[in-house]
Protein backbone atom coordinates (compact mmCIF):
# COMPACT_ATOMS: atom_id res chain seq x y z
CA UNK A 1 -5.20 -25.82 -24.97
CA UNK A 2 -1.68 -24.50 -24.79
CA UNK A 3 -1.34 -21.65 -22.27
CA UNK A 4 0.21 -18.20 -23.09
CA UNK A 5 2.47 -18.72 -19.71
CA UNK A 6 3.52 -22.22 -20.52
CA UNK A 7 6.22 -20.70 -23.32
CA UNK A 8 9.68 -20.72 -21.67
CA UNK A 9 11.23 -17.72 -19.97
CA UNK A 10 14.40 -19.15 -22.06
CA UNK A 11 13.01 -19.39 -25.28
CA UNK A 12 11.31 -15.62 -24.39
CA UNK A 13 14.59 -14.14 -23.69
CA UNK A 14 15.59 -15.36 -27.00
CA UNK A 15 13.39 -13.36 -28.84
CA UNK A 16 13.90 -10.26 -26.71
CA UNK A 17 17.49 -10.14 -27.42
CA UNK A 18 16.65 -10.22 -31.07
CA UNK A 19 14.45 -7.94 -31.22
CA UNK A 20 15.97 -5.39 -29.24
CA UNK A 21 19.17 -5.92 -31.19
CA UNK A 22 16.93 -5.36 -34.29
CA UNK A 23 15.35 -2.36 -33.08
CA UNK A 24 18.73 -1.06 -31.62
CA UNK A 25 20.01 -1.08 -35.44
CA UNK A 26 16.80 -0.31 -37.10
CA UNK A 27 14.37 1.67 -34.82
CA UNK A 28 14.34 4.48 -32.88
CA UNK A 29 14.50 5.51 -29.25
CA UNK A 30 10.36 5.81 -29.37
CA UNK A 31 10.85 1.78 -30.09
CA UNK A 32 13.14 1.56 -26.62
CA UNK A 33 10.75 3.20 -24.65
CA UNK A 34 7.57 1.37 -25.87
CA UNK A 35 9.49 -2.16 -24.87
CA UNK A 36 10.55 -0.79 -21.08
CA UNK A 37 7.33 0.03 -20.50
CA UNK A 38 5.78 -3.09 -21.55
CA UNK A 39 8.30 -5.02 -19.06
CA UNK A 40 7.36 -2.88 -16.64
CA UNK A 41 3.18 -3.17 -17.12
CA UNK A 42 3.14 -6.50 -17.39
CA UNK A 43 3.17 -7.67 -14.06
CA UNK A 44 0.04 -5.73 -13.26
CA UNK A 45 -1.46 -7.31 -16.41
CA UNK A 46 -5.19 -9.55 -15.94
CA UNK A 47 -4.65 -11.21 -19.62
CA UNK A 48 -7.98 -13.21 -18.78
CA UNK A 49 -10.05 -9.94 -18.35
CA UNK A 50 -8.17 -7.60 -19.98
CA UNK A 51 -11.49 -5.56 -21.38
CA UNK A 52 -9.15 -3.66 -24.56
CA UNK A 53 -10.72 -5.80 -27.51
CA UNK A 54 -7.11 -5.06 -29.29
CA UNK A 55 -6.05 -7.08 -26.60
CA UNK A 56 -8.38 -9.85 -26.45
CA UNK A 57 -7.45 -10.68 -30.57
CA UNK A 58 -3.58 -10.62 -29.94
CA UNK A 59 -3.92 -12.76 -27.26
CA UNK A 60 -6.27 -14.95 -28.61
CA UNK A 61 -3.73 -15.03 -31.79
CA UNK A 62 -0.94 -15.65 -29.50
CA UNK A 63 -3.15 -19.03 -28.13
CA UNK A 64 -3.76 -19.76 -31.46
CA UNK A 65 0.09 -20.18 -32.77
CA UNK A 66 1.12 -21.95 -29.52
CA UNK A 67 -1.67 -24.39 -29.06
């Protein structure tokens, strides 16, 4: 099974800069603040026993697409 931590930082960056272009255009400052955050939180992050069942489905979905 494909890993969550195997897709490239490259191909991550990527995305970021799309989406915060996207969200720069389209969104609001609410938006901005939800995404530093998340960089910041991250780090500190146990994805394996993360106990928020939210949590558990995304990531499990995120598996799913890159298996």
């Amino acid at each position: 099974m494909a890993r969550i931590e195997e897709i490239s930082v490259k191909n991550y960056r990527v995305l970021q800069n799309i989406t915060l272009k996207y969200i720069k255009k389209y969104g609001d400052e609410t938006c901005l603040q939800k995404i530093n955050f998340a960089e910041k939180i991250y780090l500190h992050m146990d994805v394996e026993n993360n106990l928020s069942r939210s949590f558990q489905i995304f990531r499990d979905g995120l598996r799913s697409i890159v298996k």
